[in-house]
PDB file of N, CA and C in Angstrom:
ATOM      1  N   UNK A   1       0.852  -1.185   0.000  1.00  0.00           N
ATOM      2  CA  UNK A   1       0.000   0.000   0.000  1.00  0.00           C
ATOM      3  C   UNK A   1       0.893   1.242   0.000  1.00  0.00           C
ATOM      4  N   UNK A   2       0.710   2.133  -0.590  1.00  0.00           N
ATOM      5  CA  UNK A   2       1.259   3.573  -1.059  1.00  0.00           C
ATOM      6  C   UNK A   2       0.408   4.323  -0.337  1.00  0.00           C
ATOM      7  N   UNK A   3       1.511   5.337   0.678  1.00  0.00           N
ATOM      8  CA  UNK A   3       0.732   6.079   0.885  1.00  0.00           C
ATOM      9  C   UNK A   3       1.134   7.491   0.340  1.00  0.00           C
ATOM     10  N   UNK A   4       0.189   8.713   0.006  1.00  0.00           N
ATOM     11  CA  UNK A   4       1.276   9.897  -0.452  1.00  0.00           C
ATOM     12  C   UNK A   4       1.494  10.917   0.467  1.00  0.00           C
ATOM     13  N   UNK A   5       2.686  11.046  -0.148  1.00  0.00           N
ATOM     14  CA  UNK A   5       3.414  11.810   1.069  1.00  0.00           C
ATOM     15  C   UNK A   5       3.027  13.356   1.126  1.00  0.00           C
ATOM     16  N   UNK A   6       2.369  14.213   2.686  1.00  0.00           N
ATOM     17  CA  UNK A   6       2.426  15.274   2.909  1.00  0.00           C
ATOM     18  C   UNK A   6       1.427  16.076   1.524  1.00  0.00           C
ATOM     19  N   UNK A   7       0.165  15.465   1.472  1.00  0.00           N
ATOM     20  CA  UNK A   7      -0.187  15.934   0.182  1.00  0.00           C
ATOM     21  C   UNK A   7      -0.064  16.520  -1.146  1.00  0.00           C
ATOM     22  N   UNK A   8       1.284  15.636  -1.478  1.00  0.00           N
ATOM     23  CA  UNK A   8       2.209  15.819  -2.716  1.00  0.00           C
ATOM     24  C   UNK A   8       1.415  14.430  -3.650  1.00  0.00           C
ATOM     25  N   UNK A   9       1.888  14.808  -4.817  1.00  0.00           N
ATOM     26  CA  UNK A   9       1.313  13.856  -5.794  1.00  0.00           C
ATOM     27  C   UNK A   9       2.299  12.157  -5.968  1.00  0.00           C
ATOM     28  N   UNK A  10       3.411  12.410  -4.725  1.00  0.00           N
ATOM     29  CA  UNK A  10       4.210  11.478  -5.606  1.00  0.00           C
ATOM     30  C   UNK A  10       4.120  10.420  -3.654  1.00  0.00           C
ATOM     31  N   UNK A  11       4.753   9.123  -4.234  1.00  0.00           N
ATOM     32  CA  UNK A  11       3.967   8.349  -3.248  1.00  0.00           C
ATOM     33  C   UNK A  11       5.330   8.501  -2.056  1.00  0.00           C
ATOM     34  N   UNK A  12       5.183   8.260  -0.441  1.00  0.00           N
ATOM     35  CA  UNK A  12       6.304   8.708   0.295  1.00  0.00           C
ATOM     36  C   UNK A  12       7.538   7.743   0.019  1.00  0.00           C
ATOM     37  N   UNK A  13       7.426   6.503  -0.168  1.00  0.00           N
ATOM     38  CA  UNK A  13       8.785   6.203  -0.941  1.00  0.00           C
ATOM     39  C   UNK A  13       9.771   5.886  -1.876  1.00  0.00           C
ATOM     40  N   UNK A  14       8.759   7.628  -2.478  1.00  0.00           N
ATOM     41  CA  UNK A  14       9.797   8.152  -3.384  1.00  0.00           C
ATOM     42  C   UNK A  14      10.651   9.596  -2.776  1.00  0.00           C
ATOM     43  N   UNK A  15      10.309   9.918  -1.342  1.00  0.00           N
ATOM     44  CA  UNK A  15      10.512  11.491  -1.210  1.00  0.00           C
ATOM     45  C   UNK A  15      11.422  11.473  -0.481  1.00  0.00           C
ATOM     46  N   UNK A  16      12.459  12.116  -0.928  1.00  0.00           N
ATOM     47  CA  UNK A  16      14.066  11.918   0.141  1.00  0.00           C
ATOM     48  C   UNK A  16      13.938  13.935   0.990  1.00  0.00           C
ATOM     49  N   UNK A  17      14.625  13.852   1.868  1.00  0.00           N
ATOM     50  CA  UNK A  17      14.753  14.829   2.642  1.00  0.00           C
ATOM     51  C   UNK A  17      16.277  15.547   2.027  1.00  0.00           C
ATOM     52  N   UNK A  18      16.411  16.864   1.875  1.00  0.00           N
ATOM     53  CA  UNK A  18      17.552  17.332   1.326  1.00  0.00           C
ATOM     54  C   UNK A  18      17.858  17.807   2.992  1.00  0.00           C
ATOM     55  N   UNK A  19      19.353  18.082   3.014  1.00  0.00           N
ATOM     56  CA  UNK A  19      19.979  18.540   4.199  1.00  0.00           C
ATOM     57  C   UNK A  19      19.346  19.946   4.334  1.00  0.00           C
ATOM     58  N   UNK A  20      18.991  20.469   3.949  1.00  0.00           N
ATOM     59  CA  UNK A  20      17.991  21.917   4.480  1.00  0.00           C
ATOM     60  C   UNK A  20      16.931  21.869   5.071  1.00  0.00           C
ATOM     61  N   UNK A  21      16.106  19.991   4.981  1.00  0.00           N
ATOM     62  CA  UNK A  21      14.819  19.976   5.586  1.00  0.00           C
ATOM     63  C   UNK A  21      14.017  19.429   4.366  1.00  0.00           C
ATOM     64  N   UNK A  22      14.079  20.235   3.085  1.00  0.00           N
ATOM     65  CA  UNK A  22      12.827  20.033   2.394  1.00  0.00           C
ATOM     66  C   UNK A  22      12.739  18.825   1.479  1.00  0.00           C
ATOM     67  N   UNK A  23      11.533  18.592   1.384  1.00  0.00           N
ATOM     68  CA  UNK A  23      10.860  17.425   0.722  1.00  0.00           C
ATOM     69  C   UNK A  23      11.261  17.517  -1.050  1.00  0.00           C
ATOM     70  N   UNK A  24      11.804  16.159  -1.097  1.00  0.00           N
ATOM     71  CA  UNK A  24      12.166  16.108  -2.758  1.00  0.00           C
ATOM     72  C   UNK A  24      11.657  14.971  -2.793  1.00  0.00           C
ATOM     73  N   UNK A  25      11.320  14.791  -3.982  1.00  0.00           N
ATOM     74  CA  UNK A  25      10.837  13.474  -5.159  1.00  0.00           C
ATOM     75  C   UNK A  25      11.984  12.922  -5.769  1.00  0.00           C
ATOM     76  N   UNK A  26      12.147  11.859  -5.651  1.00  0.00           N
ATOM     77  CA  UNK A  26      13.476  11.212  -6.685  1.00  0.00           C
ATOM     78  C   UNK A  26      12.515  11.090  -7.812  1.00  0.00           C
ATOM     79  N   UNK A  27      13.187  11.424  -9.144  1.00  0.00           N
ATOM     80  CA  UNK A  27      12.524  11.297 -10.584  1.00  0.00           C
ATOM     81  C   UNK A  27      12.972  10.640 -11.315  1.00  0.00           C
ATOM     82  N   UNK A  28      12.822   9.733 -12.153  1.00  0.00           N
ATOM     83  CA  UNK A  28      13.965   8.284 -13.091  1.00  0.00           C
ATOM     84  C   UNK A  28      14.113   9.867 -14.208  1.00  0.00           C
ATOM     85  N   UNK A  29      15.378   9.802 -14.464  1.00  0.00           N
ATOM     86  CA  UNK A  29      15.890  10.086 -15.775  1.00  0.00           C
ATOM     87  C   UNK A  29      16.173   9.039 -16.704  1.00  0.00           C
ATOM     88  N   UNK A  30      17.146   8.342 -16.288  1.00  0.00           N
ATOM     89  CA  UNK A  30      17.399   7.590 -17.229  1.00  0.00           C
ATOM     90  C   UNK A  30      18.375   6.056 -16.560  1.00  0.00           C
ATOM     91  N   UNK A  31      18.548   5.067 -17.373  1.00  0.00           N
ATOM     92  CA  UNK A  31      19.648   4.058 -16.949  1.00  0.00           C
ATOM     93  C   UNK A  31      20.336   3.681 -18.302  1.00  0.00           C
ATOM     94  N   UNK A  32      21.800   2.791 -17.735  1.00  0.00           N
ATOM     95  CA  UNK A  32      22.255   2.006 -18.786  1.00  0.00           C
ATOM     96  C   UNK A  32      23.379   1.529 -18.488  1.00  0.00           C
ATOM     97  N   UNK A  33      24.516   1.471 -19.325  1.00  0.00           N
ATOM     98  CA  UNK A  33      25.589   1.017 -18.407  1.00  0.00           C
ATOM     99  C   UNK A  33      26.698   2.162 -18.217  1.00  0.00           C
ATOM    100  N   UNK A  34      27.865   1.498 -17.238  1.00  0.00           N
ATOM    101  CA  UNK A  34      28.787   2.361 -16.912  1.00  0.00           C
ATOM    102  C   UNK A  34      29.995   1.950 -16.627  1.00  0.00           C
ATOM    103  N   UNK A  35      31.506   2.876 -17.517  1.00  0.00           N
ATOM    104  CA  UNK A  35      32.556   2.192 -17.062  1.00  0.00           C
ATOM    105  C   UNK A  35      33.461   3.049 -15.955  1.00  0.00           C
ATOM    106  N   UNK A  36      34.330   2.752 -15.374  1.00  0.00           N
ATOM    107  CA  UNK A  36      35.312   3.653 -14.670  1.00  0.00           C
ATOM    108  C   UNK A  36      36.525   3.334 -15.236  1.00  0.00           C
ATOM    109  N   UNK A  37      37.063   4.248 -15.589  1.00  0.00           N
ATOM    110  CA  UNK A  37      39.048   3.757 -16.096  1.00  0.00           C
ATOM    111  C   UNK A  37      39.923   4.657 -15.366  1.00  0.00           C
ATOM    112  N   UNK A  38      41.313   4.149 -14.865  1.00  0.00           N
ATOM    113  CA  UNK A  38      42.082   5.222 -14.563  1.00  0.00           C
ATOM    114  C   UNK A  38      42.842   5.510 -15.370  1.00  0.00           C
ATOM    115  N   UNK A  39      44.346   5.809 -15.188  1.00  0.00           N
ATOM    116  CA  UNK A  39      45.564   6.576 -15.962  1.00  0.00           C
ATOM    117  C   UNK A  39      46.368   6.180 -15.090  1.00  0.00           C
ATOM    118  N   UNK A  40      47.497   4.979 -15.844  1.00  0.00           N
ATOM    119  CA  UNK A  40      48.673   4.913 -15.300  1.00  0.00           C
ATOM    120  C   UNK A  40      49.915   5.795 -15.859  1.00  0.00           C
ATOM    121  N   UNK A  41      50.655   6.642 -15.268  1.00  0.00           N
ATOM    122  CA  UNK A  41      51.394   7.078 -15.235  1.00  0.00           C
ATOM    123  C   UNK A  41      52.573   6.038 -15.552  1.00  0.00           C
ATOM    124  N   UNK A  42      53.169   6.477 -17.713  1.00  0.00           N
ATOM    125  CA  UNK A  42      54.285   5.553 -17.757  1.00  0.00           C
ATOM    126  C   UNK A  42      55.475   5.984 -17.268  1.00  0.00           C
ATOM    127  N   UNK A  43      55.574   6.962 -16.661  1.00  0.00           N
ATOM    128  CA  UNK A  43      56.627   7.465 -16.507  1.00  0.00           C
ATOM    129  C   UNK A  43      57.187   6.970 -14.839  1.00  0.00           C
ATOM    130  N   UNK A  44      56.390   6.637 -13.884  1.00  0.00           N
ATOM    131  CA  UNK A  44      56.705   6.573 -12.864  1.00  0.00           C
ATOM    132  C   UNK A  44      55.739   4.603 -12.481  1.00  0.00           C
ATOM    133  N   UNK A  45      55.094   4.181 -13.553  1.00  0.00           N
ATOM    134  CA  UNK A  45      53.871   3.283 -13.567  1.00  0.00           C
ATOM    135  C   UNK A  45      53.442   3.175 -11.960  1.00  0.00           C
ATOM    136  N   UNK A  46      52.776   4.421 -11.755  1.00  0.00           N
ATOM    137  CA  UNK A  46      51.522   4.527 -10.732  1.00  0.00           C
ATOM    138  C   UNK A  46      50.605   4.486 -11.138  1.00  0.00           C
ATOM    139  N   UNK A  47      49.390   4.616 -10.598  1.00  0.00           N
ATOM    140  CA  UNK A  47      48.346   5.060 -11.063  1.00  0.00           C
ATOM    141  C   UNK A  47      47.923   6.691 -10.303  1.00  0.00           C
ATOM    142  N   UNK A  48      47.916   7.291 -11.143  1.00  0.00           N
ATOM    143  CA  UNK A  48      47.395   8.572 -10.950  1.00  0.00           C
ATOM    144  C   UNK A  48      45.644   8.648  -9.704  1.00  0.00           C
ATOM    145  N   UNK A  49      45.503   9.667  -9.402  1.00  0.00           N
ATOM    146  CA  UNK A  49      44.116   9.753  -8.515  1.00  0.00           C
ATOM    147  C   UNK A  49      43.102   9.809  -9.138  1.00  0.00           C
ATOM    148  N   UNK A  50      43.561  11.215 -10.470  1.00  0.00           N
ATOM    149  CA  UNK A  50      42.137  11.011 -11.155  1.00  0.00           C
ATOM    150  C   UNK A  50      41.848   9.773 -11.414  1.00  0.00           C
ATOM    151  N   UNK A  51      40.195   9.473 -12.324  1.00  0.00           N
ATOM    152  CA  UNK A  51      39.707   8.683 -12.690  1.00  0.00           C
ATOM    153  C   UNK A  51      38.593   9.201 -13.701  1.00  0.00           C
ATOM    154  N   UNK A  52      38.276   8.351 -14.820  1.00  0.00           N
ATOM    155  CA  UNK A  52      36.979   8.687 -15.439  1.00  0.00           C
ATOM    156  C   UNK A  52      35.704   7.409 -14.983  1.00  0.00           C
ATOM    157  N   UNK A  53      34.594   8.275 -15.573  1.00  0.00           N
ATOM    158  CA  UNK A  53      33.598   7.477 -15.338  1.00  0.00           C
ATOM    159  C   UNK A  53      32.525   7.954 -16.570  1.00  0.00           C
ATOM    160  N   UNK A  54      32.456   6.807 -17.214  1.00  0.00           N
ATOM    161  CA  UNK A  54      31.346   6.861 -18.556  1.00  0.00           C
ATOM    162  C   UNK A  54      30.569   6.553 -18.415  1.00  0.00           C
ATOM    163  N   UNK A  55      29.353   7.022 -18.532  1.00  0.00           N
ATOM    164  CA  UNK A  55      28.042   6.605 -18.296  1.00  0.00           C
ATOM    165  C   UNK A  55      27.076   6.481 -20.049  1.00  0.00           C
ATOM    166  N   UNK A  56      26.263   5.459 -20.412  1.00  0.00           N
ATOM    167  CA  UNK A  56      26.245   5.039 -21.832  1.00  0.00           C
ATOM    168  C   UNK A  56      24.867   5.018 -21.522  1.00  0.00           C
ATOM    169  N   UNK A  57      23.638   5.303 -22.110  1.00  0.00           N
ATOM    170  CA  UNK A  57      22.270   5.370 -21.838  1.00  0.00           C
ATOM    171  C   UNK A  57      21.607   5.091 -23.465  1.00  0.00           C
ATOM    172  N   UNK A  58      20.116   5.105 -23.612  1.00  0.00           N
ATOM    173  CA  UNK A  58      20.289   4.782 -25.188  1.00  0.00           C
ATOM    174  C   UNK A  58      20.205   6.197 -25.643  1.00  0.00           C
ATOM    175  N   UNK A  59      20.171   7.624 -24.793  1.00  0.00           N
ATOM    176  CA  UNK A  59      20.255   8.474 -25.425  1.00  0.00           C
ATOM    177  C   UNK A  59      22.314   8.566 -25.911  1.00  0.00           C
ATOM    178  N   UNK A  60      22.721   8.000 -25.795  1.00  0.00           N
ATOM    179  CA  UNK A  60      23.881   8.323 -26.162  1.00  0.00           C
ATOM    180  C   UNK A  60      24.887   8.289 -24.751  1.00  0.00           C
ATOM    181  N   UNK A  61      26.046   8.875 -24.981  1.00  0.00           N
ATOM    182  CA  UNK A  61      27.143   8.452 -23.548  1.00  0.00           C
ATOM    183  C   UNK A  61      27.547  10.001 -23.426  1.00  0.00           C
ATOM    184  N   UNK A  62      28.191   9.726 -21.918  1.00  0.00           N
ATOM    185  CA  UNK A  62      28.951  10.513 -21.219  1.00  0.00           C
ATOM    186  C   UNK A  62      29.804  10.804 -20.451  1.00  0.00           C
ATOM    187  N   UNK A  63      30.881  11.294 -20.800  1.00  0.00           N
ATOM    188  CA  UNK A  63      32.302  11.275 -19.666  1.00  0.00           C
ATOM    189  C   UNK A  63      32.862  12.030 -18.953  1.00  0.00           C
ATOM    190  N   UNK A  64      32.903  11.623 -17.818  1.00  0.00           N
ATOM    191  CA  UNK A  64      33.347  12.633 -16.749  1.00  0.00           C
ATOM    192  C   UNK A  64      34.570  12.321 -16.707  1.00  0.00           C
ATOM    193  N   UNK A  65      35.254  13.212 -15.811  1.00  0.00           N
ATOM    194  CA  UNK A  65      36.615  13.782 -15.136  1.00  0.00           C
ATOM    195  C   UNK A  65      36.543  13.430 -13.476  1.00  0.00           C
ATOM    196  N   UNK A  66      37.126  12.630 -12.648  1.00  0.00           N
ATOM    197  CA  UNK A  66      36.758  12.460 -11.192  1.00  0.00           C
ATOM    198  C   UNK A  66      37.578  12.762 -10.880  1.00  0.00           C
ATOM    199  N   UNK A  67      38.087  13.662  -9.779  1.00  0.00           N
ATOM    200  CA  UNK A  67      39.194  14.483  -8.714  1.00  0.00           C
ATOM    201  C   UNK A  67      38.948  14.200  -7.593  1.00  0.00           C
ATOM    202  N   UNK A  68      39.431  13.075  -7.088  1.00  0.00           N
ATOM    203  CA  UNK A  68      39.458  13.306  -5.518  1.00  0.00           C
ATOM    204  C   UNK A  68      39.843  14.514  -4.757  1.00  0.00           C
ATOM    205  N   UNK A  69      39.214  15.329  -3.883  1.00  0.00           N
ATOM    206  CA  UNK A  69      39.449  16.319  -3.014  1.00  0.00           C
ATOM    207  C   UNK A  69      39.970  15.716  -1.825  1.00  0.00           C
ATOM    208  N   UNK A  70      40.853  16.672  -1.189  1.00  0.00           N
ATOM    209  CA  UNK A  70      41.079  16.936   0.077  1.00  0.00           C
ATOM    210  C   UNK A  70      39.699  16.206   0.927  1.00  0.00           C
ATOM    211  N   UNK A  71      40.025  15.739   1.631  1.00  0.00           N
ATOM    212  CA  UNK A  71      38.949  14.772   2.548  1.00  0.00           C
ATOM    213  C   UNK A  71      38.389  13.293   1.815  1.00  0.00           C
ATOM    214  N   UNK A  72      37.857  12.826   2.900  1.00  0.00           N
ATOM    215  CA  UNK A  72      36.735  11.884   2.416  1.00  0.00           C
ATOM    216  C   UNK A  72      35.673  11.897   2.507  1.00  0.00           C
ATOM    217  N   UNK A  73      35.457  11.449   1.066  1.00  0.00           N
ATOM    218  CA  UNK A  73      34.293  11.173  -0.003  1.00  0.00           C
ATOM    219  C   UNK A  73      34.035  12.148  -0.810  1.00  0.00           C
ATOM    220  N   UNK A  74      35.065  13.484  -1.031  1.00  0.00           N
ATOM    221  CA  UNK A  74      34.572  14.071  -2.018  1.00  0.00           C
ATOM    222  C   UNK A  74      35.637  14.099  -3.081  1.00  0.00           C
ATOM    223  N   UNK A  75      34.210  14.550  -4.127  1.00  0.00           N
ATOM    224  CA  UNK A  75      34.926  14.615  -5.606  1.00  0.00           C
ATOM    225  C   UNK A  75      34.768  15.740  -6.177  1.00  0.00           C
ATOM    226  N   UNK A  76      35.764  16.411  -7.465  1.00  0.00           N
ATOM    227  CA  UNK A  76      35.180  17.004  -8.504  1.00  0.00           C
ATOM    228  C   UNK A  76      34.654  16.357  -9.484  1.00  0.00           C
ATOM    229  N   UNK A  77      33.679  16.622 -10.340  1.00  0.00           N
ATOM    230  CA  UNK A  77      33.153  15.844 -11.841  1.00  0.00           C
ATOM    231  C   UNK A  77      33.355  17.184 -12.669  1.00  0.00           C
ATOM    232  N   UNK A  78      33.906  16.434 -13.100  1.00  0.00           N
ATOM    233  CA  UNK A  78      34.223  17.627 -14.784  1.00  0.00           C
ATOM    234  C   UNK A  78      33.114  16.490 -16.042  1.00  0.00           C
ATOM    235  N   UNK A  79      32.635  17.157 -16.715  1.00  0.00           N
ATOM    236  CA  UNK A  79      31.727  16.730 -17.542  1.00  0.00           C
ATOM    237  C   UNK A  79      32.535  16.851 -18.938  1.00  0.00           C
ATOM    238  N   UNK A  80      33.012  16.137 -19.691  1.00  0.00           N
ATOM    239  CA  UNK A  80      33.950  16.114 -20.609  1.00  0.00           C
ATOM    240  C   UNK A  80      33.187  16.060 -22.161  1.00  0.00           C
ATOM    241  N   UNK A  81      33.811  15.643 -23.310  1.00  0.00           N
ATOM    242  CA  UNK A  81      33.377  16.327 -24.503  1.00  0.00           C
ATOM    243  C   UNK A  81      32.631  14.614 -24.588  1.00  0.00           C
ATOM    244  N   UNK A  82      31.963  14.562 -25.950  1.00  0.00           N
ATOM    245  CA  UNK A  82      30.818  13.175 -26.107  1.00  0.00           C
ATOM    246  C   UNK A  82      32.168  12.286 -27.169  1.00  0.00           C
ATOM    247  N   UNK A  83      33.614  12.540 -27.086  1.00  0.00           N
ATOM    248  CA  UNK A  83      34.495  11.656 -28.330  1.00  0.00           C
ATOM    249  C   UNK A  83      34.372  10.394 -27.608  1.00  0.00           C
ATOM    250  N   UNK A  84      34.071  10.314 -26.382  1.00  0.00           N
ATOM    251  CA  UNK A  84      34.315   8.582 -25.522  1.00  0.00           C
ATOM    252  C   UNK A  84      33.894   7.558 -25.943  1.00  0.00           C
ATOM    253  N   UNK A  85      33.280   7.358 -27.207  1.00  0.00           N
ATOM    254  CA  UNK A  85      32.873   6.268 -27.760  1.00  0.00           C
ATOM    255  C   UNK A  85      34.210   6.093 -28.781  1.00  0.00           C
ATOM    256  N   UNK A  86      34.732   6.746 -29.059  1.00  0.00           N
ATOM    257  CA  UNK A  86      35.750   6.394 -30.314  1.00  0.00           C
ATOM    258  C   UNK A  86      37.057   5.864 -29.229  1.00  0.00           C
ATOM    259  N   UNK A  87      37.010   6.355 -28.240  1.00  0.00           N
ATOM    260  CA  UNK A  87      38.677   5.796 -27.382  1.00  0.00           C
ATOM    261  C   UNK A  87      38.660   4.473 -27.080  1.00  0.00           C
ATOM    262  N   UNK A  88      39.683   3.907 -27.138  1.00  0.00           N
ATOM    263  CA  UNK A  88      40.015   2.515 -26.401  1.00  0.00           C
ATOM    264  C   UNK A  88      40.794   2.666 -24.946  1.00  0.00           C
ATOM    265  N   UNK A  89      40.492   1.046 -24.540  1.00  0.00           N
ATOM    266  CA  UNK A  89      41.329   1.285 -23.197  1.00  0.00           C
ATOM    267  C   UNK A  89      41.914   0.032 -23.271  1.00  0.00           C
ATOM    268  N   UNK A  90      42.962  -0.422 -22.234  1.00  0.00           N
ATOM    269  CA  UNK A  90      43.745  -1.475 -22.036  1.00  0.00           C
ATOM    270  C   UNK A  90      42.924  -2.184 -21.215  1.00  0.00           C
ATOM    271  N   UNK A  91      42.919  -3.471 -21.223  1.00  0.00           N
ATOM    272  CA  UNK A  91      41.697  -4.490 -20.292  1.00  0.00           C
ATOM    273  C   UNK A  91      42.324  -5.818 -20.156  1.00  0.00           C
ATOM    274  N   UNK A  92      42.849  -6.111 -18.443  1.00  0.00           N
ATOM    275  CA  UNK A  92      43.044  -7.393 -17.986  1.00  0.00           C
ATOM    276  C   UNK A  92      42.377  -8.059 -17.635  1.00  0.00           C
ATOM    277  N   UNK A  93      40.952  -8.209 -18.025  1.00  0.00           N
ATOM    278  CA  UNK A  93      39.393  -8.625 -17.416  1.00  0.00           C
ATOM    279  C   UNK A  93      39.835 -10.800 -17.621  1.00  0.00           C
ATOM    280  N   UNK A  94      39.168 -11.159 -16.598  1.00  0.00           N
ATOM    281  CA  UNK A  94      39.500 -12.212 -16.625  1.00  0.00           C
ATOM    282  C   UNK A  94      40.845 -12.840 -17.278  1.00  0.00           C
ATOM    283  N   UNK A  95      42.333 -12.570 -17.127  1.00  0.00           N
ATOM    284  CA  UNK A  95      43.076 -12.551 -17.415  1.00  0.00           C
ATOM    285  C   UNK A  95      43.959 -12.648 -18.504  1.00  0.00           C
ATOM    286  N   UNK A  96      42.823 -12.253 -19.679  1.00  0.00           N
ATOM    287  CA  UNK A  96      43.456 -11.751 -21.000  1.00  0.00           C
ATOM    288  C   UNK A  96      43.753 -10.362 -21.224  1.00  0.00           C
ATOM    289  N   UNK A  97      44.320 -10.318 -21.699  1.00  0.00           N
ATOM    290  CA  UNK A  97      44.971  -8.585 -21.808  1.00  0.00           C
ATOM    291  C   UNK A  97      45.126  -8.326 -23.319  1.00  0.00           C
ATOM    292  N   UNK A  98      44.033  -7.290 -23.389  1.00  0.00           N
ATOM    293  CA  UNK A  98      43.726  -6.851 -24.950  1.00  0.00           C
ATOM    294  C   UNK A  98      43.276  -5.026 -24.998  1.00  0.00           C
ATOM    295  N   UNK A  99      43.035  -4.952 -25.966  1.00  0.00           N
ATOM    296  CA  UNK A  99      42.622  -3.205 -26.852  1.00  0.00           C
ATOM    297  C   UNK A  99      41.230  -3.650 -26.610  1.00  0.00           C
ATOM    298  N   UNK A 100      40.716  -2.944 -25.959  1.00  0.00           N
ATOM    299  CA  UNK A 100      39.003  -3.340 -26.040  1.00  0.00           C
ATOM    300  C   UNK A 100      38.221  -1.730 -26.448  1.00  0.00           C
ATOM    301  N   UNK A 101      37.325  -1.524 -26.953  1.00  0.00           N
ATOM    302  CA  UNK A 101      36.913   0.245 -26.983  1.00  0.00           C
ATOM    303  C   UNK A 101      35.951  -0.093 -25.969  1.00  0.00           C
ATOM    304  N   UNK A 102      35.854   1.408 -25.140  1.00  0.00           N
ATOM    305  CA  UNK A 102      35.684   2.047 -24.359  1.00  0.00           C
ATOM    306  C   UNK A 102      34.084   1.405 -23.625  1.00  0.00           C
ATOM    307  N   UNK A 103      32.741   1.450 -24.645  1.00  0.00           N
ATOM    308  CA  UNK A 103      32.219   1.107 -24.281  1.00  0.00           C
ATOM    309  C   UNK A 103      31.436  -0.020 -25.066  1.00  0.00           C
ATOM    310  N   UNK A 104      32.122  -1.320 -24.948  1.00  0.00           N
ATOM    311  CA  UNK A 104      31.812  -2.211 -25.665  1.00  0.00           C
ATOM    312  C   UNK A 104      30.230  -3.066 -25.563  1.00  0.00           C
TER     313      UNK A 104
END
């Protein structure tokens, strides 16, 4: 049974509380899949902090920029250009190691 929340149209568990107090609705945009890749550094072979994260929907894909900040759990997202379908990445997935593109 649904009940609705605070005489809003949407049912209460969908309504999250924002840190100010007020009542929000979570709304579906969208789903699909998603990769994360980092950047090893050949020069020193670390891995660097940044990270990306592609997100692929059937409207098309999208790539961010992730910056760990100072503290924990935060990030920057840089929202990057739509070329991430044409890049490849290096992939040791179940222990073959091949050129795979980005979002296969």
């Amino acid at each position: 049974n649904t009940s609705i929340s605070g005489g809003s149209m949407y049912p209460e568990e969908v309504i999250a509380e924002s840190k100010r107090g007020e009542k929000e609705a979570r709304i579906f945009l969208e789903s699909g899949k998603y990769l994360i890749y980092r950047y090893l550094s050949l020069k020193n072979m670390r891995f660097e902090r940044k990270f990306k994260l592609v997100l692929k929907s059937e409207n098309g894909a999208r790539e961010y920029l992730v910056i760990p900040l100072k503290g924990e759990k935060r990030f920057l997202m840089i929202e990057k250009g739509d070329d991430c379908l044409s890049k490849k990445i290096w992939s040791e997935k179940e222990g073959v190691k091949k050129v795979e593109d980005l979002l296969d």
